[in-house]
PDB file of N, CA and C in Angstrom:
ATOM      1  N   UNK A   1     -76.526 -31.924  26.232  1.00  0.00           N
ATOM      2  CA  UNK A   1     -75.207 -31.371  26.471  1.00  0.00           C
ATOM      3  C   UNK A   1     -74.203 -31.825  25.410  1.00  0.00           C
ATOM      4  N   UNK A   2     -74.425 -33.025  25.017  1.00  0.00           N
ATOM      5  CA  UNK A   2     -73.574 -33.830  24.178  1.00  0.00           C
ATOM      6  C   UNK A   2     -73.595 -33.140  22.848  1.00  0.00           C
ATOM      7  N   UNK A   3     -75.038 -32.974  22.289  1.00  0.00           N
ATOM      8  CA  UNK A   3     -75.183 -32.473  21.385  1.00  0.00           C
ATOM      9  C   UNK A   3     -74.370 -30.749  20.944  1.00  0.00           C
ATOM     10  N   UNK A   4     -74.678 -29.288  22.130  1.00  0.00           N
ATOM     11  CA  UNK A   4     -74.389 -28.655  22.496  1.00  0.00           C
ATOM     12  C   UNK A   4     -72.567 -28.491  21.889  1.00  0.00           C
ATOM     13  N   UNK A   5     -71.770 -29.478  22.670  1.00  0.00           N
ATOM     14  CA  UNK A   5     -70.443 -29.519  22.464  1.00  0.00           C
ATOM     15  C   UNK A   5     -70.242 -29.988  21.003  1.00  0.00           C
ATOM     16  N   UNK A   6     -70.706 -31.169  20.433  1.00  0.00           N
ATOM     17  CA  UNK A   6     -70.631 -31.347  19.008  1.00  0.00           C
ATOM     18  C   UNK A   6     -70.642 -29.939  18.116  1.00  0.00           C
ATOM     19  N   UNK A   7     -71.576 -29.166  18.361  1.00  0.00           N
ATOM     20  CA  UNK A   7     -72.076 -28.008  17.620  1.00  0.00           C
ATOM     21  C   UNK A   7     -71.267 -27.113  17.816  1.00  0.00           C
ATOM     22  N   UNK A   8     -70.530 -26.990  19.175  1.00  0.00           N
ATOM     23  CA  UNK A   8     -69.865 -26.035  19.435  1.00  0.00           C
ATOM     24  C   UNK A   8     -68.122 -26.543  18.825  1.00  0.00           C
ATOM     25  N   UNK A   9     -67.742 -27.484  18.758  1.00  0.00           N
ATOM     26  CA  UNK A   9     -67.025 -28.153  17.970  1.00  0.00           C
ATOM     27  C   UNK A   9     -66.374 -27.721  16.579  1.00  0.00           C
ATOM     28  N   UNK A  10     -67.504 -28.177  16.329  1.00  0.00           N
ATOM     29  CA  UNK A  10     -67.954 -28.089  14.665  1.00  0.00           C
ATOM     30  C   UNK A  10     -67.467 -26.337  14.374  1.00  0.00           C
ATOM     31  N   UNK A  11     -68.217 -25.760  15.291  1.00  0.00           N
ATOM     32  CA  UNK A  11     -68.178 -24.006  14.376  1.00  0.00           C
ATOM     33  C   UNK A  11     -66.718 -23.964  14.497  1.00  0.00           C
ATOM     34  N   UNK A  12     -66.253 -24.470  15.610  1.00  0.00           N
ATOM     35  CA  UNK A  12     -64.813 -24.149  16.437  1.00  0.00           C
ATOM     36  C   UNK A  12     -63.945 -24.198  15.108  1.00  0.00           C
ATOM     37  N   UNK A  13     -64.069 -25.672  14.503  1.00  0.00           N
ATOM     38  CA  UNK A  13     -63.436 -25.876  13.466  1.00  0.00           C
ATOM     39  C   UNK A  13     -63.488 -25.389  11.813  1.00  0.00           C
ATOM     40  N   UNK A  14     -64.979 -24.859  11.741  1.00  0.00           N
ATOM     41  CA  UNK A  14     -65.382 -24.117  10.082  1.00  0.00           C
ATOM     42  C   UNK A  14     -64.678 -23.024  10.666  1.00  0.00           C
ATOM     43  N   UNK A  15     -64.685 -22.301  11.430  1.00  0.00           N
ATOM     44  CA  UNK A  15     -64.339 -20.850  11.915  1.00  0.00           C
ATOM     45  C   UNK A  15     -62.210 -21.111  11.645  1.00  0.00           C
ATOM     46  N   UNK A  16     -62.471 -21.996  12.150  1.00  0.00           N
ATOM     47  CA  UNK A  16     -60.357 -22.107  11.987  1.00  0.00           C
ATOM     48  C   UNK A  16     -60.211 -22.699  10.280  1.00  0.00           C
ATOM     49  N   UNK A  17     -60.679 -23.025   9.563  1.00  0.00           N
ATOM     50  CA  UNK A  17     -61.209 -23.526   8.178  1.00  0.00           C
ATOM     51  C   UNK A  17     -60.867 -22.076   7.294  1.00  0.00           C
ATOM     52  N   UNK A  18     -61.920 -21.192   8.066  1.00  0.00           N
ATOM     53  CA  UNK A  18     -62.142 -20.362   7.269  1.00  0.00           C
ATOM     54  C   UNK A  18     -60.583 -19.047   7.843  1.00  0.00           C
ATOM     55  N   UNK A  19     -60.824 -18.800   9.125  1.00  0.00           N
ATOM     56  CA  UNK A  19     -59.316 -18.193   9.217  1.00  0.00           C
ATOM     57  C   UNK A  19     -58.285 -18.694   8.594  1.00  0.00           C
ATOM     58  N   UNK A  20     -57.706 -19.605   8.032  1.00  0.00           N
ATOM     59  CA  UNK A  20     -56.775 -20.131   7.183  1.00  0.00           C
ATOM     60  C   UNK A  20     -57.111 -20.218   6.492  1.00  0.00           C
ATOM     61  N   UNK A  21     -58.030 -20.089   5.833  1.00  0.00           N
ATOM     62  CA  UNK A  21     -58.256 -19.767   3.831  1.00  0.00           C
ATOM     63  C   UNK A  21     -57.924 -18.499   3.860  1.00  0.00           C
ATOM     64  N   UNK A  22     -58.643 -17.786   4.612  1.00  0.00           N
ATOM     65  CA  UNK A  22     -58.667 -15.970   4.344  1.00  0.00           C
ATOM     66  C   UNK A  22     -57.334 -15.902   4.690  1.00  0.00           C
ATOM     67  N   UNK A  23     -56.229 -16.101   5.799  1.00  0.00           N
ATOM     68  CA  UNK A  23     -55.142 -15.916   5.818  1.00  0.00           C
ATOM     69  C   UNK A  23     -53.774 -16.420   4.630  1.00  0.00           C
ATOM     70  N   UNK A  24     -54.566 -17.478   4.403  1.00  0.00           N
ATOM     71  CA  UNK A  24     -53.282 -18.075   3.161  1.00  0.00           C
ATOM     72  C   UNK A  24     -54.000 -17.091   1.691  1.00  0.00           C
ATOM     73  N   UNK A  25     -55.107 -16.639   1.539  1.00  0.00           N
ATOM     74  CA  UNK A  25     -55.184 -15.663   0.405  1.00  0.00           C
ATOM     75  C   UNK A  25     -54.386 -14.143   0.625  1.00  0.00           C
ATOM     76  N   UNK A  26     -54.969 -13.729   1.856  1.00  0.00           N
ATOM     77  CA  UNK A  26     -53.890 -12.735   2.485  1.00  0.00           C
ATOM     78  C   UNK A  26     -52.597 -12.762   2.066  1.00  0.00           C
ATOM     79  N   UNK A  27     -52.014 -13.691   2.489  1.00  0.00           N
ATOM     80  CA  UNK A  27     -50.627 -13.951   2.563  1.00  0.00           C
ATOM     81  C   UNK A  27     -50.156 -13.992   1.038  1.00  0.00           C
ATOM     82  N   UNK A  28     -50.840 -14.489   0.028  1.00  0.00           N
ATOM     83  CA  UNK A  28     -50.369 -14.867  -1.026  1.00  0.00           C
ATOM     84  C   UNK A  28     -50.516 -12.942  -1.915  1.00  0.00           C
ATOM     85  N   UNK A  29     -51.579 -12.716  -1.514  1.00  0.00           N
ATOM     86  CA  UNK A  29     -52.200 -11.329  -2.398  1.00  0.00           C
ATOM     87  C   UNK A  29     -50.878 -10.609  -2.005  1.00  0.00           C
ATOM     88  N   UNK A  30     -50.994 -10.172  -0.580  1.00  0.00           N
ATOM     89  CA  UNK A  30     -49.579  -9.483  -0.533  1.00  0.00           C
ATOM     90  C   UNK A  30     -48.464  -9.160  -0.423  1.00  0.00           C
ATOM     91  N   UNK A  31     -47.904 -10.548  -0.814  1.00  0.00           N
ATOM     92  CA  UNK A  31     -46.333 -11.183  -0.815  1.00  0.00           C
ATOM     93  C   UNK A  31     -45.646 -10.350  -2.132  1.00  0.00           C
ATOM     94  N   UNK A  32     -44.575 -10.116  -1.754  1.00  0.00           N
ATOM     95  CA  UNK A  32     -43.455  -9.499  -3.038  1.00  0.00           C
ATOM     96  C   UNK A  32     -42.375 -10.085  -2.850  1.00  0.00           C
ATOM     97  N   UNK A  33     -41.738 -10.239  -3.814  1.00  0.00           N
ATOM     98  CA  UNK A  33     -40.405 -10.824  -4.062  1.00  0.00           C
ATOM     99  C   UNK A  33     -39.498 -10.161  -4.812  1.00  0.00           C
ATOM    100  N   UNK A  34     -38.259  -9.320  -4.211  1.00  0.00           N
ATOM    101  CA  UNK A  34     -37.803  -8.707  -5.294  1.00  0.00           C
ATOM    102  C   UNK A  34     -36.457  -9.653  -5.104  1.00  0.00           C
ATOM    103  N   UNK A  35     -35.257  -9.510  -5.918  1.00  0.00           N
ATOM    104  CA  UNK A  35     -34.244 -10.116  -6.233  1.00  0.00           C
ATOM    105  C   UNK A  35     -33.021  -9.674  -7.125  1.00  0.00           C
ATOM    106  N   UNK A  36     -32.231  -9.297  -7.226  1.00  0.00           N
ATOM    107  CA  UNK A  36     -31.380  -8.559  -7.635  1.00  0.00           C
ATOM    108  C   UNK A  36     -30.216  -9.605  -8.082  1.00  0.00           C
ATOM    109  N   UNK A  37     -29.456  -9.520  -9.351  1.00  0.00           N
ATOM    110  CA  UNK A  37     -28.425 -10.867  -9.787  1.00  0.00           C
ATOM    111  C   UNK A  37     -27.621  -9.236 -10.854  1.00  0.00           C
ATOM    112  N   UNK A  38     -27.223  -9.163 -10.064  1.00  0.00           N
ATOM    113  CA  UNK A  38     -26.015  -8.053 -10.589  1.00  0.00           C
ATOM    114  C   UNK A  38     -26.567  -6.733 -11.328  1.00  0.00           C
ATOM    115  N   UNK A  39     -27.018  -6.624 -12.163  1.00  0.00           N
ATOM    116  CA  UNK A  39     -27.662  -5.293 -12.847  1.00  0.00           C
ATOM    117  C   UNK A  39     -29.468  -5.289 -13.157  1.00  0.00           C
ATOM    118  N   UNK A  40     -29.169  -6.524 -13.122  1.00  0.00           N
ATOM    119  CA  UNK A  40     -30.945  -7.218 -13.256  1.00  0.00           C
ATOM    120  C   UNK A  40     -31.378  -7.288 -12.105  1.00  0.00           C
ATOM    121  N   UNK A  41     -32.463  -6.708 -12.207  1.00  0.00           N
ATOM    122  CA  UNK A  41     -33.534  -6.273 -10.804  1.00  0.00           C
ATOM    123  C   UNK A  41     -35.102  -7.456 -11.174  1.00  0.00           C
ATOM    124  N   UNK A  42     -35.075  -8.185 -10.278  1.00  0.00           N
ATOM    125  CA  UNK A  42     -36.762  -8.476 -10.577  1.00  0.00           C
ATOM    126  C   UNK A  42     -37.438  -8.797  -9.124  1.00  0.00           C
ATOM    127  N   UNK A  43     -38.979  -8.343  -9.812  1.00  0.00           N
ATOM    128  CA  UNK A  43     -40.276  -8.704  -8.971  1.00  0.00           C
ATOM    129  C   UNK A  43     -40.761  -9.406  -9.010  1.00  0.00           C
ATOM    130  N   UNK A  44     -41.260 -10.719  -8.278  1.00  0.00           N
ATOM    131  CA  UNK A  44     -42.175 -11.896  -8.583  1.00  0.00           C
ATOM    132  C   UNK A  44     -43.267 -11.179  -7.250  1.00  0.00           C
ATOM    133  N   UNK A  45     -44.714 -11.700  -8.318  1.00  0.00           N
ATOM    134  CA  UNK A  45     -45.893 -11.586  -7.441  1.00  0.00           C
ATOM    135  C   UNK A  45     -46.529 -12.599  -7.516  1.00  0.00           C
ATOM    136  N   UNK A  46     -47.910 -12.822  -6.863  1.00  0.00           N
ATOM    137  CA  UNK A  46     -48.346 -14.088  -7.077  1.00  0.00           C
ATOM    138  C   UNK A  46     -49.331 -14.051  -8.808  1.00  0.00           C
ATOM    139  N   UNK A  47     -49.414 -12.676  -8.608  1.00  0.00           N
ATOM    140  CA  UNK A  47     -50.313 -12.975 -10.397  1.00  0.00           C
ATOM    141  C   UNK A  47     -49.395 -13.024 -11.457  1.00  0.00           C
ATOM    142  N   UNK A  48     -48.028 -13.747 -11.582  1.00  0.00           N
ATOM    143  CA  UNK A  48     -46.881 -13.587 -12.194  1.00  0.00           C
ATOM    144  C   UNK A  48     -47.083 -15.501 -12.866  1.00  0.00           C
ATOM    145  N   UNK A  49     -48.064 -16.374 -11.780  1.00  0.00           N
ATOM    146  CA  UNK A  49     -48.175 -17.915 -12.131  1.00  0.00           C
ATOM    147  C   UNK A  49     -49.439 -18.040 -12.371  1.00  0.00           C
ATOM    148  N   UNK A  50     -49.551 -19.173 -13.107  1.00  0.00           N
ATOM    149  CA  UNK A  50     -51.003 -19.754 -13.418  1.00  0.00           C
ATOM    150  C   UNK A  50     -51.063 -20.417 -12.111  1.00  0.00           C
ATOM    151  N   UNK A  51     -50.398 -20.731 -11.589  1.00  0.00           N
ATOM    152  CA  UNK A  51     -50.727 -22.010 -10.539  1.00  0.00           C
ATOM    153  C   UNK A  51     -50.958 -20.829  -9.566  1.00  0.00           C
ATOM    154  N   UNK A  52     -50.118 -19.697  -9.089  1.00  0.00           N
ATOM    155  CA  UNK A  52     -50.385 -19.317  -7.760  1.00  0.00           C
ATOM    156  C   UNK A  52     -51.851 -18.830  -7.609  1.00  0.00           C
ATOM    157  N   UNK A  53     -52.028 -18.079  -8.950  1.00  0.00           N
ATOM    158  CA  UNK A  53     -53.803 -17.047  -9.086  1.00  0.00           C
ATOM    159  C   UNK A  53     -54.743 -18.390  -8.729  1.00  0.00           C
ATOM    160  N   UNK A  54     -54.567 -19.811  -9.687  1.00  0.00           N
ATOM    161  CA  UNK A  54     -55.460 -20.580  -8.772  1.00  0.00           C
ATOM    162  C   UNK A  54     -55.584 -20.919  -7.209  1.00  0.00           C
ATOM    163  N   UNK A  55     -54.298 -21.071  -6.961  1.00  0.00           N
ATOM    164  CA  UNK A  55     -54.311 -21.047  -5.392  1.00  0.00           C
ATOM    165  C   UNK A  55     -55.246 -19.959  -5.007  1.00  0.00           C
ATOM    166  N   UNK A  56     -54.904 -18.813  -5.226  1.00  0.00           N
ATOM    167  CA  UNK A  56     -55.653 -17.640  -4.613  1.00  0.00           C
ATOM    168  C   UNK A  56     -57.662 -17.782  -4.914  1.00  0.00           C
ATOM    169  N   UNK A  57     -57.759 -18.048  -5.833  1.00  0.00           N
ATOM    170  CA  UNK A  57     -58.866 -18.204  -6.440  1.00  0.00           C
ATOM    171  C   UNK A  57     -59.361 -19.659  -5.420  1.00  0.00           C
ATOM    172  N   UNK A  58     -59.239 -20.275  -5.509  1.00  0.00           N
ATOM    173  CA  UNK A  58     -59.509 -21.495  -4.787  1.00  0.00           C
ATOM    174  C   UNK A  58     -59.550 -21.654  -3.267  1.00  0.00           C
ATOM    175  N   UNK A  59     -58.491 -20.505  -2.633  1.00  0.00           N
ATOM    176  CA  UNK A  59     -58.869 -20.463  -1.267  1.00  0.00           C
ATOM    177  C   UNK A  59     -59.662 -19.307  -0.736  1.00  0.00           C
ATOM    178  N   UNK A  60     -60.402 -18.287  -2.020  1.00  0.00           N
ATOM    179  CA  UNK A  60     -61.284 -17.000  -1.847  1.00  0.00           C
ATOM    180  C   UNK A  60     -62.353 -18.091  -1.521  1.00  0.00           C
ATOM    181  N   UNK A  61     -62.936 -18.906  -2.880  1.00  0.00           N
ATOM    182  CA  UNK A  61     -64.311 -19.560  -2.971  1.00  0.00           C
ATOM    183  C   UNK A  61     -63.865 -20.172  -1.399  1.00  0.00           C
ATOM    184  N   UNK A  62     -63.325 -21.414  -0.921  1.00  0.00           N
ATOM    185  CA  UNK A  62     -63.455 -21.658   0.191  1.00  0.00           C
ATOM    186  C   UNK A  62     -63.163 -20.511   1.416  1.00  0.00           C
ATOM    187  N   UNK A  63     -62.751 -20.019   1.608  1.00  0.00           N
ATOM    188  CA  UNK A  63     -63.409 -19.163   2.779  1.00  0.00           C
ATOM    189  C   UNK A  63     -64.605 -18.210   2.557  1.00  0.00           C
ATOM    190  N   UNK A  64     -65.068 -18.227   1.796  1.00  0.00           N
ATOM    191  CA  UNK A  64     -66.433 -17.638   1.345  1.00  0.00           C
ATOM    192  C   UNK A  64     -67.498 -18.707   1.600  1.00  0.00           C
ATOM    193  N   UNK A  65     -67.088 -20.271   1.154  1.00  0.00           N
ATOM    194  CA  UNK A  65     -67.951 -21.189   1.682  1.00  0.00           C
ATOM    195  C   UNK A  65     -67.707 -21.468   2.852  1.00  0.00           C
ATOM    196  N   UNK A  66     -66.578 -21.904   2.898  1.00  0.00           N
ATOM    197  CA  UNK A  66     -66.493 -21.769   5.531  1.00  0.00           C
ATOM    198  C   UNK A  66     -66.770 -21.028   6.442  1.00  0.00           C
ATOM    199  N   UNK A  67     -67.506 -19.289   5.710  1.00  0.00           N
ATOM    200  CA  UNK A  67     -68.031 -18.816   6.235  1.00  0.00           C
ATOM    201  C   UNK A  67     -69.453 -18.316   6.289  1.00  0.00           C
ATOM    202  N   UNK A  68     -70.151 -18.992   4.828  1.00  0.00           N
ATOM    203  CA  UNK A  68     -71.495 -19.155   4.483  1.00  0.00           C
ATOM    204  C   UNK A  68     -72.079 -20.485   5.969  1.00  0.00           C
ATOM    205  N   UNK A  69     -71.259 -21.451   5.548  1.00  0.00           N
ATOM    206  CA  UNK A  69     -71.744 -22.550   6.058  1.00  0.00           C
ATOM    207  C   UNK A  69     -71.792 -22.510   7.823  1.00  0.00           C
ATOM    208  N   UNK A  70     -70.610 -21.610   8.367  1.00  0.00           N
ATOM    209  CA  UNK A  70     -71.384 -21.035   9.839  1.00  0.00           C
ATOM    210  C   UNK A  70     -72.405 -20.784  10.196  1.00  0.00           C
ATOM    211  N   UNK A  71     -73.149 -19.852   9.579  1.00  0.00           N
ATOM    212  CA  UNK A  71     -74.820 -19.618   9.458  1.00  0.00           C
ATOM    213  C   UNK A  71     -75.789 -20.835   9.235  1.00  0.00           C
ATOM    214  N   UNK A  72     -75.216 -22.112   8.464  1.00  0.00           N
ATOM    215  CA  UNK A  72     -76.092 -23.301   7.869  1.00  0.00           C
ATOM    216  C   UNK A  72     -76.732 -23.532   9.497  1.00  0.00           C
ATOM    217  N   UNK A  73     -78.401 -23.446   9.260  1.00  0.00           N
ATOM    218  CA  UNK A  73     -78.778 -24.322  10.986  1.00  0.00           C
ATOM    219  C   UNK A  73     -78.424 -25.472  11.158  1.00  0.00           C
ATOM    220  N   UNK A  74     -78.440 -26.172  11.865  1.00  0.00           N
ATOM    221  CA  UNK A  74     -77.939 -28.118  12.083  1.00  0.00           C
ATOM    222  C   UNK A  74     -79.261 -28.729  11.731  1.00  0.00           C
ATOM    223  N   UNK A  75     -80.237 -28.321  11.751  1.00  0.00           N
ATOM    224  CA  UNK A  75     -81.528 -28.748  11.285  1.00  0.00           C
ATOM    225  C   UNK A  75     -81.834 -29.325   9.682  1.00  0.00           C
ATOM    226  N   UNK A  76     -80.926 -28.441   8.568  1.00  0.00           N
ATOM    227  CA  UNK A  76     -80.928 -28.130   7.703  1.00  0.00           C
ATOM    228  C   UNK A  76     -81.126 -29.398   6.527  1.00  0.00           C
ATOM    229  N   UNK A  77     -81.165 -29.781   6.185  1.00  0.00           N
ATOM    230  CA  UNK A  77     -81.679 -30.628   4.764  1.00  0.00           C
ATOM    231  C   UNK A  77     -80.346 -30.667   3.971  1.00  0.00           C
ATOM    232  N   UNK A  78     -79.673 -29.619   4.020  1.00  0.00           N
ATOM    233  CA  UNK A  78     -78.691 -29.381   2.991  1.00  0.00           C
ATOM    234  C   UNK A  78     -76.875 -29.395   3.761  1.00  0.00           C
ATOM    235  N   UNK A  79     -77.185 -30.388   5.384  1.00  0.00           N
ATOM    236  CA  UNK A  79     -75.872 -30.588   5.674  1.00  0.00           C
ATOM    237  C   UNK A  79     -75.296 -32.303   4.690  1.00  0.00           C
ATOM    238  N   UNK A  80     -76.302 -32.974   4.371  1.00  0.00           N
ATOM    239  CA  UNK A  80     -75.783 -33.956   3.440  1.00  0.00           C
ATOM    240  C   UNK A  80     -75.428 -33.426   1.980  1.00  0.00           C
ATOM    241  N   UNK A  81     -75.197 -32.248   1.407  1.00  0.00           N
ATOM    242  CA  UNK A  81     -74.524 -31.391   0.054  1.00  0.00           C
ATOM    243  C   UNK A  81     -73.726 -30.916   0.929  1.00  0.00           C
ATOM    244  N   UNK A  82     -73.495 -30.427   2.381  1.00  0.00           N
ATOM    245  CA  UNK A  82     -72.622 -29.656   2.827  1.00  0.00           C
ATOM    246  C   UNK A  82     -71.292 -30.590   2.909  1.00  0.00           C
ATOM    247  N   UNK A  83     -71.514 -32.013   3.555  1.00  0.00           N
ATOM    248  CA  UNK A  83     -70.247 -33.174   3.471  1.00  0.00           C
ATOM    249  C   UNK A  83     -69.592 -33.119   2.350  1.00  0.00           C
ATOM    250  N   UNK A  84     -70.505 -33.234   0.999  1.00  0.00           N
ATOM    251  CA  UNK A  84     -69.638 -33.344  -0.130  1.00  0.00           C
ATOM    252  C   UNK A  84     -68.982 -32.172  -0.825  1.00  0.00           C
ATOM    253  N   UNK A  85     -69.903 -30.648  -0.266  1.00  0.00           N
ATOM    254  CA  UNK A  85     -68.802 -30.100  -0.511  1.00  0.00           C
ATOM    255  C   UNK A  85     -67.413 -29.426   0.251  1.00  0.00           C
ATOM    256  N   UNK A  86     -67.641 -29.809   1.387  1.00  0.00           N
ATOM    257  CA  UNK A  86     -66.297 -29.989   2.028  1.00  0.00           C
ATOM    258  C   UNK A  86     -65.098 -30.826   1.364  1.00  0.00           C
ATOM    259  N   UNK A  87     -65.826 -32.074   0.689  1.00  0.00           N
ATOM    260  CA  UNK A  87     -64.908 -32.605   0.261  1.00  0.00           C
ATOM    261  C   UNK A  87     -64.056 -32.467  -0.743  1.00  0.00           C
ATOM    262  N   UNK A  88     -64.918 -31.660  -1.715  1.00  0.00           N
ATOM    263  CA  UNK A  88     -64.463 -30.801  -2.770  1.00  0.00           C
ATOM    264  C   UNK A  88     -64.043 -29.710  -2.939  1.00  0.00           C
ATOM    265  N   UNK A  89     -64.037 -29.109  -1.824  1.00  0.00           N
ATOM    266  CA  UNK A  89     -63.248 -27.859  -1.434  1.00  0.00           C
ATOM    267  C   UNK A  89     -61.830 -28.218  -0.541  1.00  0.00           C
ATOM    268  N   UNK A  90     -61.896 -29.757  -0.065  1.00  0.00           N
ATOM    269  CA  UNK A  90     -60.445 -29.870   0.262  1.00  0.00           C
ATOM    270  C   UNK A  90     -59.381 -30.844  -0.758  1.00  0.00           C
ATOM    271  N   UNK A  91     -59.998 -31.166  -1.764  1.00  0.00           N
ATOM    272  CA  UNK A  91     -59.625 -31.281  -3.222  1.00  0.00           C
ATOM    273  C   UNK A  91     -59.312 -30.168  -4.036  1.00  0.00           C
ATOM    274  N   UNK A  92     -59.787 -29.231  -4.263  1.00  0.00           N
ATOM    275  CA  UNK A  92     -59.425 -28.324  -4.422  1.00  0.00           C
ATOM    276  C   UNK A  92     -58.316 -27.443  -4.014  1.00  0.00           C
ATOM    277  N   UNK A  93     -58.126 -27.421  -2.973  1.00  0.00           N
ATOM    278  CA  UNK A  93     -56.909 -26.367  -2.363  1.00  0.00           C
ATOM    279  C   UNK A  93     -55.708 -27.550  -1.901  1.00  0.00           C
ATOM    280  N   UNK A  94     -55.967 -28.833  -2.072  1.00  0.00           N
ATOM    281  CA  UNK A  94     -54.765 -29.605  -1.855  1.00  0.00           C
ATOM    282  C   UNK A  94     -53.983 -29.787  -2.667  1.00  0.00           C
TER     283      UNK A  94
END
């Protein structure tokens, strides 16, 4: 049973991992900014920064990996590469 809830846990949390990557890329892809300063009109988007496209880029790969790694069995060989790259995927987007 113990085990059961751990597991059920766990997805609880890759699954909310991965809804907030896909939502903060969402959010960023289709944000506009317009702004107006007397005769001058402008648009800021997010592909307008080097920094924001990485953001975007950085939280695609992780929700692409928080939702690969749902499928990983618990059996698997490859949840000790899965720790470290959690860890590097929350290096990444921090």
């Amino acid at each position: 049973m113990v085990k059961v809830t751990q597991r059920l846990g766990g997805l609880v949390l890759r699954f909310a991992a991965f809804c907030a990557a896909l939502g903060a890329v969402i959010a960023m892809v289709t944000s506009r900014e317009r702004s107006s300063f007397f005769v001058l009109s402008l648009v800021a988007k997010y592909s307008d920064l080097a920094a924001f496209k990485y953001f975007v880029i950085a939280n695609v790969i992780v929700s692409v990996y928080s939702f690969l790694v749902l499928f990983l069995p618990k059996e698997s060989l490859l949840w000790k590469f899965v720790v470290v790259l959690d860890l590097v995927t929350n290096y990444t987007t921090s």
